[in-house]
C-alpha atoms as a PDB file:
ATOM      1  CA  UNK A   1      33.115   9.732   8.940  1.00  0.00           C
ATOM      2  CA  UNK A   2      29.329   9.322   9.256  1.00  0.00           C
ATOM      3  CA  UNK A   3      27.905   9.806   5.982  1.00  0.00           C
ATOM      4  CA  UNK A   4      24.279  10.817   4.855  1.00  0.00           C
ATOM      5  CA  UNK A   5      22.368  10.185   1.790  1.00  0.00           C
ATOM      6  CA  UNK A   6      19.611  12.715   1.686  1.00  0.00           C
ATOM      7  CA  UNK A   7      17.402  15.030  -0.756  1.00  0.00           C
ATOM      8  CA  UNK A   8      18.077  18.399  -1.075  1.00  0.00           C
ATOM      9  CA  UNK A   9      15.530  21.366  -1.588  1.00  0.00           C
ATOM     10  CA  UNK A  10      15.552  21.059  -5.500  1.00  0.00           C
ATOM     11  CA  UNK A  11      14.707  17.774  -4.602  1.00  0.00           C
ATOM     12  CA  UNK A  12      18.596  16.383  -5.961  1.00  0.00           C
ATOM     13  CA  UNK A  13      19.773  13.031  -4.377  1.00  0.00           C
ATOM     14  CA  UNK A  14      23.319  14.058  -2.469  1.00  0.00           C
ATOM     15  CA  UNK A  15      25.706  12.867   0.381  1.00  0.00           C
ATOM     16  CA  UNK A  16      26.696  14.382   3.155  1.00  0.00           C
ATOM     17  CA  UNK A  17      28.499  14.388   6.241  1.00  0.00           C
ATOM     18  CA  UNK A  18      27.200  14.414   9.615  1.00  0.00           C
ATOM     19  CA  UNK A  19      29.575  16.444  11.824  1.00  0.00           C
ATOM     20  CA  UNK A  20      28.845  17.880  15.612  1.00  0.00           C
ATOM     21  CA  UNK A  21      25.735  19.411  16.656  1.00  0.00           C
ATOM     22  CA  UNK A  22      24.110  17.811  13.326  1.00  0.00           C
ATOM     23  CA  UNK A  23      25.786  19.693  10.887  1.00  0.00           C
ATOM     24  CA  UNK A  24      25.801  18.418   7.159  1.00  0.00           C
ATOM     25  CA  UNK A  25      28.621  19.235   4.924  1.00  0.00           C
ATOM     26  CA  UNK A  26      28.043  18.519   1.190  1.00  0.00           C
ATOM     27  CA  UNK A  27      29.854  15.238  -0.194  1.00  0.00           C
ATOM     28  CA  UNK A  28      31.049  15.629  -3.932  1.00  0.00           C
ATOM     29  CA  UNK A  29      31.722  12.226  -5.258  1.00  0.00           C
ATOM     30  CA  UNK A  30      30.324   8.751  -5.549  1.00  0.00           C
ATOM     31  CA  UNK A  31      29.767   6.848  -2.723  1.00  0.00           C
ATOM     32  CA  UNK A  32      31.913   3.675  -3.701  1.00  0.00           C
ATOM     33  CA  UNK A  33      34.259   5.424  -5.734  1.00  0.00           C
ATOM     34  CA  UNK A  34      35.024   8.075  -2.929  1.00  0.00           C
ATOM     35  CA  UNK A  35      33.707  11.170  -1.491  1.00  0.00           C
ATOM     36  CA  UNK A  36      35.153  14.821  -0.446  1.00  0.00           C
ATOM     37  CA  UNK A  37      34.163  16.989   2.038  1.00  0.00           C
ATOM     38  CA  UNK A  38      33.444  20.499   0.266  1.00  0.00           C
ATOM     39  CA  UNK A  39      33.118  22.063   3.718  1.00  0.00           C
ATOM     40  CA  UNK A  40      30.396  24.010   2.486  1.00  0.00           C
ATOM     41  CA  UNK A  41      26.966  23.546   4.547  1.00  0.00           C
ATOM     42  CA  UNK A  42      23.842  21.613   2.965  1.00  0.00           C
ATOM     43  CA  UNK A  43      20.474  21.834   3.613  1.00  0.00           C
ATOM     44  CA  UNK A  44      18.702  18.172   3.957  1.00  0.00           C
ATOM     45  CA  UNK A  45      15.257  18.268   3.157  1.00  0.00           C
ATOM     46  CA  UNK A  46      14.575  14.426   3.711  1.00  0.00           C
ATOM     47  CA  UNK A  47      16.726  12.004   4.710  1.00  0.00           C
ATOM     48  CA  UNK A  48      17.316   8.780   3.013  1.00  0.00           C
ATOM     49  CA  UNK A  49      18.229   5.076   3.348  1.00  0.00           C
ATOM     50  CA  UNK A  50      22.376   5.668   3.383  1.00  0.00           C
ATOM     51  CA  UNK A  51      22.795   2.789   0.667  1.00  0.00           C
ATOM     52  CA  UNK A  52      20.954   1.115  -2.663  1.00  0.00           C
ATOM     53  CA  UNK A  53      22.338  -1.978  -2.190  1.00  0.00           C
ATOM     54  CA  UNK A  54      21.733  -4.814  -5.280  1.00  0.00           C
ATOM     55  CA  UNK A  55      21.392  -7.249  -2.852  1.00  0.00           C
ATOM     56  CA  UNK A  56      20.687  -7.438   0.962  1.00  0.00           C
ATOM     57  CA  UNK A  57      21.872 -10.718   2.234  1.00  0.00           C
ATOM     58  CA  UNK A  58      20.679 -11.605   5.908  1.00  0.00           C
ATOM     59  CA  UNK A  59      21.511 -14.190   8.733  1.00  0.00           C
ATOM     60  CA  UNK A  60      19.438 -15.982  11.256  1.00  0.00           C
ATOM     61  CA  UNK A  61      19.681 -16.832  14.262  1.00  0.00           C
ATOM     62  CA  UNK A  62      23.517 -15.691  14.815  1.00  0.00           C
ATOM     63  CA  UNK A  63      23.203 -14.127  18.571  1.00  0.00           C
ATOM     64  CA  UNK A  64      23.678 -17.060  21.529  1.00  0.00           C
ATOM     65  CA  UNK A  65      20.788 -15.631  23.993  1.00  0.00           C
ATOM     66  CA  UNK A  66      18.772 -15.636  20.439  1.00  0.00           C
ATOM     67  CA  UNK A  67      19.097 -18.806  19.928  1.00  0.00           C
ATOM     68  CA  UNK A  68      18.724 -20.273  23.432  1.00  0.00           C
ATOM     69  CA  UNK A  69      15.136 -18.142  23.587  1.00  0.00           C
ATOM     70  CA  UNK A  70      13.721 -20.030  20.450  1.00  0.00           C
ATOM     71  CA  UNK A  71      14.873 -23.446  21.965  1.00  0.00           C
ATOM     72  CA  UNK A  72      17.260 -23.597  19.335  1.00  0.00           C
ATOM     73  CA  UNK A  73      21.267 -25.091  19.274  1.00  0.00           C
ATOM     74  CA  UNK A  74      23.679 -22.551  17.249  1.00  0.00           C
ATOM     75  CA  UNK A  75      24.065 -23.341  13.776  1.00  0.00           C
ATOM     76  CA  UNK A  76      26.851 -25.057  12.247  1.00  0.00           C
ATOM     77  CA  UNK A  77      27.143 -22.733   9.690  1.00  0.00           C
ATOM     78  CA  UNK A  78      25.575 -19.528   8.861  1.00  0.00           C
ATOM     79  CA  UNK A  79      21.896 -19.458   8.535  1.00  0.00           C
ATOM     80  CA  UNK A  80      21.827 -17.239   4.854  1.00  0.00           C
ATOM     81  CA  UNK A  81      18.246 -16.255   3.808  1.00  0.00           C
ATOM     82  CA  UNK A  82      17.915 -12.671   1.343  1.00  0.00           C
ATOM     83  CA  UNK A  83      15.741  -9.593   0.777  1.00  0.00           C
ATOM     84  CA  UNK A  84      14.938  -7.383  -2.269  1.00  0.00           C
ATOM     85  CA  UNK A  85      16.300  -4.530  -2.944  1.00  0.00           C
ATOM     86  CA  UNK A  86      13.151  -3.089  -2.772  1.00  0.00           C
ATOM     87  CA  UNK A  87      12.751  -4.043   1.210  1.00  0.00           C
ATOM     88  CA  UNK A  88      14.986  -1.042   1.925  1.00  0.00           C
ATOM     89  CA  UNK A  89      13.081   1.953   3.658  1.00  0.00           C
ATOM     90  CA  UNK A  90      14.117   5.088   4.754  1.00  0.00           C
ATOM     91  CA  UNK A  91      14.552   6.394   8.099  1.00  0.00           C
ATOM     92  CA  UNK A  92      11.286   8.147   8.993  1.00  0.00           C
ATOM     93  CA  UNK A  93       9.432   6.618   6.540  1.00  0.00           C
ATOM     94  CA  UNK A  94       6.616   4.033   7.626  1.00  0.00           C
ATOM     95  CA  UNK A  95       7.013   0.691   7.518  1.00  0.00           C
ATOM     96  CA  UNK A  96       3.897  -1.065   5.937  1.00  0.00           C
ATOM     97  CA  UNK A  97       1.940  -4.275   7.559  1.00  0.00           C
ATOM     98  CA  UNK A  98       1.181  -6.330   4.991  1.00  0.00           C
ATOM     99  CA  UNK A  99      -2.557  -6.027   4.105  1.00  0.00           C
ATOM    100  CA  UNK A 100      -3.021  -7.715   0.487  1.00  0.00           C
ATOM    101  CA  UNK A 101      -0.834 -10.635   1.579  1.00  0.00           C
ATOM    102  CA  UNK A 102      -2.109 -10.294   5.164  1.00  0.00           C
ATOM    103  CA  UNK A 103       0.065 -10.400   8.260  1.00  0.00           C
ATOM    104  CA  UNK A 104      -0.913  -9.938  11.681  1.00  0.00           C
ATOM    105  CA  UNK A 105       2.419 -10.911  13.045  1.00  0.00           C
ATOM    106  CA  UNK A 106       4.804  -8.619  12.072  1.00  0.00           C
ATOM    107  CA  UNK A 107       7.867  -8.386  14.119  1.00  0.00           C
ATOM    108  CA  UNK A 108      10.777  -6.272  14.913  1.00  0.00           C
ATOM    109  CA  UNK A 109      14.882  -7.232  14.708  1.00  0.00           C
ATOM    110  CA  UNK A 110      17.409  -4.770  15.600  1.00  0.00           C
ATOM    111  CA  UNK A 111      20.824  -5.661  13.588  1.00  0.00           C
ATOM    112  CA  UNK A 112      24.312  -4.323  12.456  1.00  0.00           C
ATOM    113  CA  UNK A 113      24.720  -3.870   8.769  1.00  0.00           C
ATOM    114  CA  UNK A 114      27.621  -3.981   7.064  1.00  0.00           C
ATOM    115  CA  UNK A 115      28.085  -2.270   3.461  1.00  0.00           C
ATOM    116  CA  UNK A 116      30.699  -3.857   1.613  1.00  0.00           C
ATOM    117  CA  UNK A 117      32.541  -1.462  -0.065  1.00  0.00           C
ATOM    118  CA  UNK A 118      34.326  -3.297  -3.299  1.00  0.00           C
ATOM    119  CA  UNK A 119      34.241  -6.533  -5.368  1.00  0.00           C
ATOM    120  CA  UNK A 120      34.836  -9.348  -2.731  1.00  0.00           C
ATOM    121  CA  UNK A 121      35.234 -13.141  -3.268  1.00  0.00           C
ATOM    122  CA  UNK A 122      37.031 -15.585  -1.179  1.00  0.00           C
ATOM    123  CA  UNK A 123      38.074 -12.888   1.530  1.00  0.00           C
ATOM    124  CA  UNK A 124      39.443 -14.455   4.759  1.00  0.00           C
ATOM    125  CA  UNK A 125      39.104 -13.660   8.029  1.00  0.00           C
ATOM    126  CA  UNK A 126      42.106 -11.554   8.519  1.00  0.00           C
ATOM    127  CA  UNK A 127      41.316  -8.980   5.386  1.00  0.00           C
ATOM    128  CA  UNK A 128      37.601  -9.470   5.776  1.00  0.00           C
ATOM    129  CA  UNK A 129      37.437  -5.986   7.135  1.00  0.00           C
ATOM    130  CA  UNK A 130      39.451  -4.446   4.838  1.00  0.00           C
ATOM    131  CA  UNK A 131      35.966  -4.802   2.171  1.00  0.00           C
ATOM    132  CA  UNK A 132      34.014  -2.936   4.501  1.00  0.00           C
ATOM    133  CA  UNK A 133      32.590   0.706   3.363  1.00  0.00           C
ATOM    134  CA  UNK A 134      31.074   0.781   6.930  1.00  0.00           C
ATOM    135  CA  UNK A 135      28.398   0.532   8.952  1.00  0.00           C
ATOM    136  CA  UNK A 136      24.733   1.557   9.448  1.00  0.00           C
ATOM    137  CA  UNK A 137      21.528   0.523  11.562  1.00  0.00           C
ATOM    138  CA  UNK A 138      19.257  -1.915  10.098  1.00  0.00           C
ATOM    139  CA  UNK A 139      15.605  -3.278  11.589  1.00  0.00           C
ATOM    140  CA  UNK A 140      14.731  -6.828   9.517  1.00  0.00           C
ATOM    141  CA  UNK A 141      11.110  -6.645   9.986  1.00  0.00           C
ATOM    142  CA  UNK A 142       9.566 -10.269   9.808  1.00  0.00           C
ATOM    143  CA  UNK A 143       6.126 -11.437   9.452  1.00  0.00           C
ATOM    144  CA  UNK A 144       5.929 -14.157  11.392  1.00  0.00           C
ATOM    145  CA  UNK A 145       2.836 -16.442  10.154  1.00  0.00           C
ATOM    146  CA  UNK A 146       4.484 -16.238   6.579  1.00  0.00           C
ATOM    147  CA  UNK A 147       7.992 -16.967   7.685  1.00  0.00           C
ATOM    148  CA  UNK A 148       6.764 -19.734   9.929  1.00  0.00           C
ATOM    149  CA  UNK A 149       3.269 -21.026   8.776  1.00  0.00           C
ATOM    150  CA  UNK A 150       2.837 -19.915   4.981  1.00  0.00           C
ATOM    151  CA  UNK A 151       6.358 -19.944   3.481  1.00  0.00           C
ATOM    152  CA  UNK A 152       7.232 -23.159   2.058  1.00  0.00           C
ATOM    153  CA  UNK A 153       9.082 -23.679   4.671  1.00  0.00           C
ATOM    154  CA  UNK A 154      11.347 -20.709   3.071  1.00  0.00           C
ATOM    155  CA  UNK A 155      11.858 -17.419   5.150  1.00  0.00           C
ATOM    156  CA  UNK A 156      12.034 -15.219   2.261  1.00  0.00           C
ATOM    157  CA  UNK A 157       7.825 -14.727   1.607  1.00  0.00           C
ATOM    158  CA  UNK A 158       7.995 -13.600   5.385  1.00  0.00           C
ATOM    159  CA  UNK A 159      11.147 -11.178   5.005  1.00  0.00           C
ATOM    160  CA  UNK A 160      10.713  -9.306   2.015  1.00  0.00           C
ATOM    161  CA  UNK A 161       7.365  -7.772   1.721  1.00  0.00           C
ATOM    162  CA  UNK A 162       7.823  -3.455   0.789  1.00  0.00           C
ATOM    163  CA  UNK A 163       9.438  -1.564   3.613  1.00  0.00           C
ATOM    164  CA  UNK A 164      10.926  -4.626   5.895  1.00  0.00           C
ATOM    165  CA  UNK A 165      14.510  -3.174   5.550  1.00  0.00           C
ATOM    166  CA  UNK A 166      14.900   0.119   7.433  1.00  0.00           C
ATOM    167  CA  UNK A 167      18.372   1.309   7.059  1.00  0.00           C
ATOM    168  CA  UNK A 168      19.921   4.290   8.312  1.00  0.00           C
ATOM    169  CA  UNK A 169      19.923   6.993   9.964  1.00  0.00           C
ATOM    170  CA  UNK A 170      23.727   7.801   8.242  1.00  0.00           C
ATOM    171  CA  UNK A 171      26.523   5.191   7.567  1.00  0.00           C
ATOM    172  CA  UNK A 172      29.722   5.035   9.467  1.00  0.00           C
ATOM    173  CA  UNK A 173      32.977   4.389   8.470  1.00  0.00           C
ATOM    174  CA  UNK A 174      35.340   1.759   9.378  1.00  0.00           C
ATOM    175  CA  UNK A 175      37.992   4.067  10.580  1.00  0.00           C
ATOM    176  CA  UNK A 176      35.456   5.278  13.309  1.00  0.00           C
ATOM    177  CA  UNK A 177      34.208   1.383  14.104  1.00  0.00           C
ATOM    178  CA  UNK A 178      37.400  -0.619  14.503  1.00  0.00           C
ATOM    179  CA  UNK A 179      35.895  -3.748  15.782  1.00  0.00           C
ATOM    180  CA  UNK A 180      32.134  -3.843  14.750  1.00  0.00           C
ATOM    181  CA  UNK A 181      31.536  -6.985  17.442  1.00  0.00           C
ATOM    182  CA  UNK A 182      31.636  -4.545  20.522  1.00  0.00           C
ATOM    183  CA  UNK A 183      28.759  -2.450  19.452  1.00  0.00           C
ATOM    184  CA  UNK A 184      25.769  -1.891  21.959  1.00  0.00           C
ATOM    185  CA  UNK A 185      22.552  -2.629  20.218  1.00  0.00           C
ATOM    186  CA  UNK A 186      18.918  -1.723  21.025  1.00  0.00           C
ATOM    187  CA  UNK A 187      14.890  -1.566  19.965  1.00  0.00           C
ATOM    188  CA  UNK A 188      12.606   0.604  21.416  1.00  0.00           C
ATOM    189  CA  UNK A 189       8.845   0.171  20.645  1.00  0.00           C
ATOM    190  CA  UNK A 190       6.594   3.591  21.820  1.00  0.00           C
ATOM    191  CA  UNK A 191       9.120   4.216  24.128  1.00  0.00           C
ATOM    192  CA  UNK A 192       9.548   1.102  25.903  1.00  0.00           C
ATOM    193  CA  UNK A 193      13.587  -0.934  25.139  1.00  0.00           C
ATOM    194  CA  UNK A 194      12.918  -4.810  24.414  1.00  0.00           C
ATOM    195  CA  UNK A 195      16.384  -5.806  23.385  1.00  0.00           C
ATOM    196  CA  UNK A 196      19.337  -4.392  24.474  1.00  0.00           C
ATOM    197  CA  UNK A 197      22.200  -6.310  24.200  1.00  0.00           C
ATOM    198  CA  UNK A 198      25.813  -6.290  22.734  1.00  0.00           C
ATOM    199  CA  UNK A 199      26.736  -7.519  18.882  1.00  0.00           C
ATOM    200  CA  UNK A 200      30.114  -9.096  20.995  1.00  0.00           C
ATOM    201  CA  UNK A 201      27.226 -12.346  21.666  1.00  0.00           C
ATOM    202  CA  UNK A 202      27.385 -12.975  17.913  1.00  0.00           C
ATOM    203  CA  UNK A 203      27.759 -16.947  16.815  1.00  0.00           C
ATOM    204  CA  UNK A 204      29.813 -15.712  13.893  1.00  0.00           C
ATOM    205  CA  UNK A 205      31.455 -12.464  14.025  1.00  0.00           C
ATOM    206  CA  UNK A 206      31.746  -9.959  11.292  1.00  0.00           C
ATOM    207  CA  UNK A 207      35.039 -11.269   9.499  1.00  0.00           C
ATOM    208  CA  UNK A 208      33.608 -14.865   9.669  1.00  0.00           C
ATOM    209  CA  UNK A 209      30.242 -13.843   7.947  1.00  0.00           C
ATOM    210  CA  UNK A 210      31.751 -11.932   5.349  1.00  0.00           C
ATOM    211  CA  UNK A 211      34.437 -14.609   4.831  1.00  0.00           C
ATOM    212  CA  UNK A 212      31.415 -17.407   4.785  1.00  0.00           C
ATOM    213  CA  UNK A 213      29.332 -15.221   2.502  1.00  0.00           C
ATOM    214  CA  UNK A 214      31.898 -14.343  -0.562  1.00  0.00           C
ATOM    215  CA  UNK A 215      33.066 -18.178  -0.489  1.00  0.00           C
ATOM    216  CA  UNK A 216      32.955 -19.106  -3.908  1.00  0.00           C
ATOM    217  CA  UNK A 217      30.734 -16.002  -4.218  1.00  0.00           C
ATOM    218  CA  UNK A 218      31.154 -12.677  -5.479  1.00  0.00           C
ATOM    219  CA  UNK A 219      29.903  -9.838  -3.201  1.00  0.00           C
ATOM    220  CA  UNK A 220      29.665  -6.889  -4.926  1.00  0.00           C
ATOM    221  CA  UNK A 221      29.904  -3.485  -4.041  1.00  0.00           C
ATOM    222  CA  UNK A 222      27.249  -1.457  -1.691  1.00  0.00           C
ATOM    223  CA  UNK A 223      26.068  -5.474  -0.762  1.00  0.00           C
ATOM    224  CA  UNK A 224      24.241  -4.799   2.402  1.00  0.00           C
ATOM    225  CA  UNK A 225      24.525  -7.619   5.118  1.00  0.00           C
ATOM    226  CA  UNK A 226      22.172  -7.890   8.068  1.00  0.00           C
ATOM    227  CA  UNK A 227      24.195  -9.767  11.203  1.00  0.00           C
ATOM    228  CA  UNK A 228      21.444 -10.989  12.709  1.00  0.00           C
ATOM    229  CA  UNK A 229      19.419 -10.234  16.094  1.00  0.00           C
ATOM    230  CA  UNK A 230      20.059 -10.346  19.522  1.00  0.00           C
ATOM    231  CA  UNK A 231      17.486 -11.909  22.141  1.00  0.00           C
ATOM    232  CA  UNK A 232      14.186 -10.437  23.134  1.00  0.00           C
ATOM    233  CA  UNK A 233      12.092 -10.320  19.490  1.00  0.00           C
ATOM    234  CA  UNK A 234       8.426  -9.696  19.872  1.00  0.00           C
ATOM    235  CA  UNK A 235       7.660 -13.665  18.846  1.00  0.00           C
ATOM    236  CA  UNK A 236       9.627 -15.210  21.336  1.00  0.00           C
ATOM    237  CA  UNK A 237       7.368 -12.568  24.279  1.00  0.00           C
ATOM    238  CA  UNK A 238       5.096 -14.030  26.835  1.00  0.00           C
ATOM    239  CA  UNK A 239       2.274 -12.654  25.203  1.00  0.00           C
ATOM    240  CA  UNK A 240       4.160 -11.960  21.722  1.00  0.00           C
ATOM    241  CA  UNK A 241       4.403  -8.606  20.687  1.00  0.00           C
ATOM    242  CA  UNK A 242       3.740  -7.669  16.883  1.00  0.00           C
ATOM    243  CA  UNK A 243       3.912  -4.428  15.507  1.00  0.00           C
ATOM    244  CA  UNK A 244       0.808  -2.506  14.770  1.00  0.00           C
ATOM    245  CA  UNK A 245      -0.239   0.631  12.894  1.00  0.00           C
ATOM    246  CA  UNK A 246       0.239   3.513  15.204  1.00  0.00           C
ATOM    247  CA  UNK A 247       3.622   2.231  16.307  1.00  0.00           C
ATOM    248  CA  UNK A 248       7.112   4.279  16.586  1.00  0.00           C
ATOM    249  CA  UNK A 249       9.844   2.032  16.429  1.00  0.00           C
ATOM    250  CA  UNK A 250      13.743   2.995  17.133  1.00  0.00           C
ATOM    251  CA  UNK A 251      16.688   0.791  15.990  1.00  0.00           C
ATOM    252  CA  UNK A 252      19.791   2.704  18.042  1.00  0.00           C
ATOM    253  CA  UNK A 253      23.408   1.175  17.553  1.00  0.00           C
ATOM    254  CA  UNK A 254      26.567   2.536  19.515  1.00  0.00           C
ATOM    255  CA  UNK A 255      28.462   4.814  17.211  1.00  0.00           C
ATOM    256  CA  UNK A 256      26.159   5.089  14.607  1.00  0.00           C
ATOM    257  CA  UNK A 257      22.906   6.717  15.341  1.00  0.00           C
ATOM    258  CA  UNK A 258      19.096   6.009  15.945  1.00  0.00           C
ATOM    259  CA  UNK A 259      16.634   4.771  12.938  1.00  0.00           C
ATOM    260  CA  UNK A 260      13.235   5.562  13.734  1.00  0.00           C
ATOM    261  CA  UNK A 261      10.317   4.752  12.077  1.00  0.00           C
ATOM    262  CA  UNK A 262       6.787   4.930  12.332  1.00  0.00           C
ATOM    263  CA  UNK A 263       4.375   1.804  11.593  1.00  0.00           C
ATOM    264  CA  UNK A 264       0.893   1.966   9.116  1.00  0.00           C
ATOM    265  CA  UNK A 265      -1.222  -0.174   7.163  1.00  0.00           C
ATOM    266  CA  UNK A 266      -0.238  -1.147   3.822  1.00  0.00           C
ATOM    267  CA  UNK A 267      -2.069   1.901   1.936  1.00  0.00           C
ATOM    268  CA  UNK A 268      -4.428  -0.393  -0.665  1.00  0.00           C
ATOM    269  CA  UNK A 269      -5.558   1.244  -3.824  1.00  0.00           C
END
């Protein structure tokens, strides 16, 4: 089932679910808890991120061709950094260049997220799966200079400014993805595709970074995780490519949809 968050005309948060030609049947329920299909049609006035997660935890450098484009040798491990809640934007919505903590090197990373759907800890990698809500589209904008130059040699100052976590457009469930590591995966800047690859080039699949991630660690339900990003990022680009106000920028993931949005200045009061 691909699901929807959106507002309605009284302006009422609901779910929904995205059937042929676009139509949205009202949801009754509670995301985690479960929904039902009333059958009857809704009306979506705006569209939102499909999740609130309380956490959004993210890995680096996890696609081979991603890694051998920075120079880099695969990590041992996971590469684990996090963003706030309050990264997550909503498909259509603008993401925001930084302009009171400048950046001038924002970038652009298409990735597969993965809602988990119930209290996990310790999960292996055969049931891994089986704490998966589903699926959704994800872009982990970065600004470069502050992940690189100005961070403390941390990645978070450079992750989590407002608006770097564009999820969406709907989420999709795991009976419709059965094996989320043979997913096409794609960006498209004004028009023009700079990556385009497949989430089977993963370092660590989906089973092993869930299975890494609740080790001795409790993940707990509507935890988003961003998989990381496949080769061709704007930093890596012969000249680099940042994002700039003006911009249109499309995340678009096999089986789950396209999340566009547009790119501004951070509005300053």
């Amino acid at each position: 089932m691909k699901i929807i968050r959106f507002q309605d005309s009284a302006g009422s948060v609901q779910y929904g679910r995205l059937g042929d030609n676009d139509r949205v049947t009202l949801l009754e329920g509670e995301l985690l808890s479960g929904l039902r299909d009333t059958g009857r049609d809704a009306t979506v006035k705006k569209l939102l991120a499909p999740i609130e997660p309380p956490v959004v935890y993210c890995i680096g450098l996890n696609y081979v061709r991603h890694a051998e484009e920075g120079g880099l040798k695969p990590p041992e491990f996971p590469v684990v950094f996090m963003k706030s809640p309050a990264t997550v934007q909503n498909p259509g919505d603008p993401i925001e260049l930084p302009r009171q903590l400048r950046s001038d090197e924002v970038d652009y990373e298409c990735e597969l997220a993965v809602v988990i759907g119930k209290k996990c800890k310790n999960a292996t990698q055969q049931n891994a799966l089986d704490f998966v809500l589903g699926y959704t589209c994800a872009n982990d904008v970065s600004a470069r200079d502050w992940q690189g130059k100005w961070g403390g040699s941390q990645w978070c100052r450079g992750k989590t400014f407002d608006t770097f976590a564009p999820l969406g457009p709907c989420l999709v469930t795991t009976d419709e993805i059965k094996n989320p590591n043979s997913l096409g995966i794609r960006t498209v800047l004004n028009g023009e595709t700079l990556q385009d690859w497949n989430t089977e080039d993963m370092i660590f699949n989906v089973r092993r970074l869930i299975e890494f991630l609740s080790g001795s660690t409790t993940l707990l339900p509507g935890t988003v995780i961003l998989t990381g990003t496949p080769h061709g990022i704007g930093a890596a680009r012969k000249p680099p490519i940042f994002l700039k106000a003006g911009d249109s920028i499309t995340i678009e993931i096999d089986g789950i949809g396209k999340l566009t949005n547009p790119v501004i200045d951070e509005p300053l009061n």
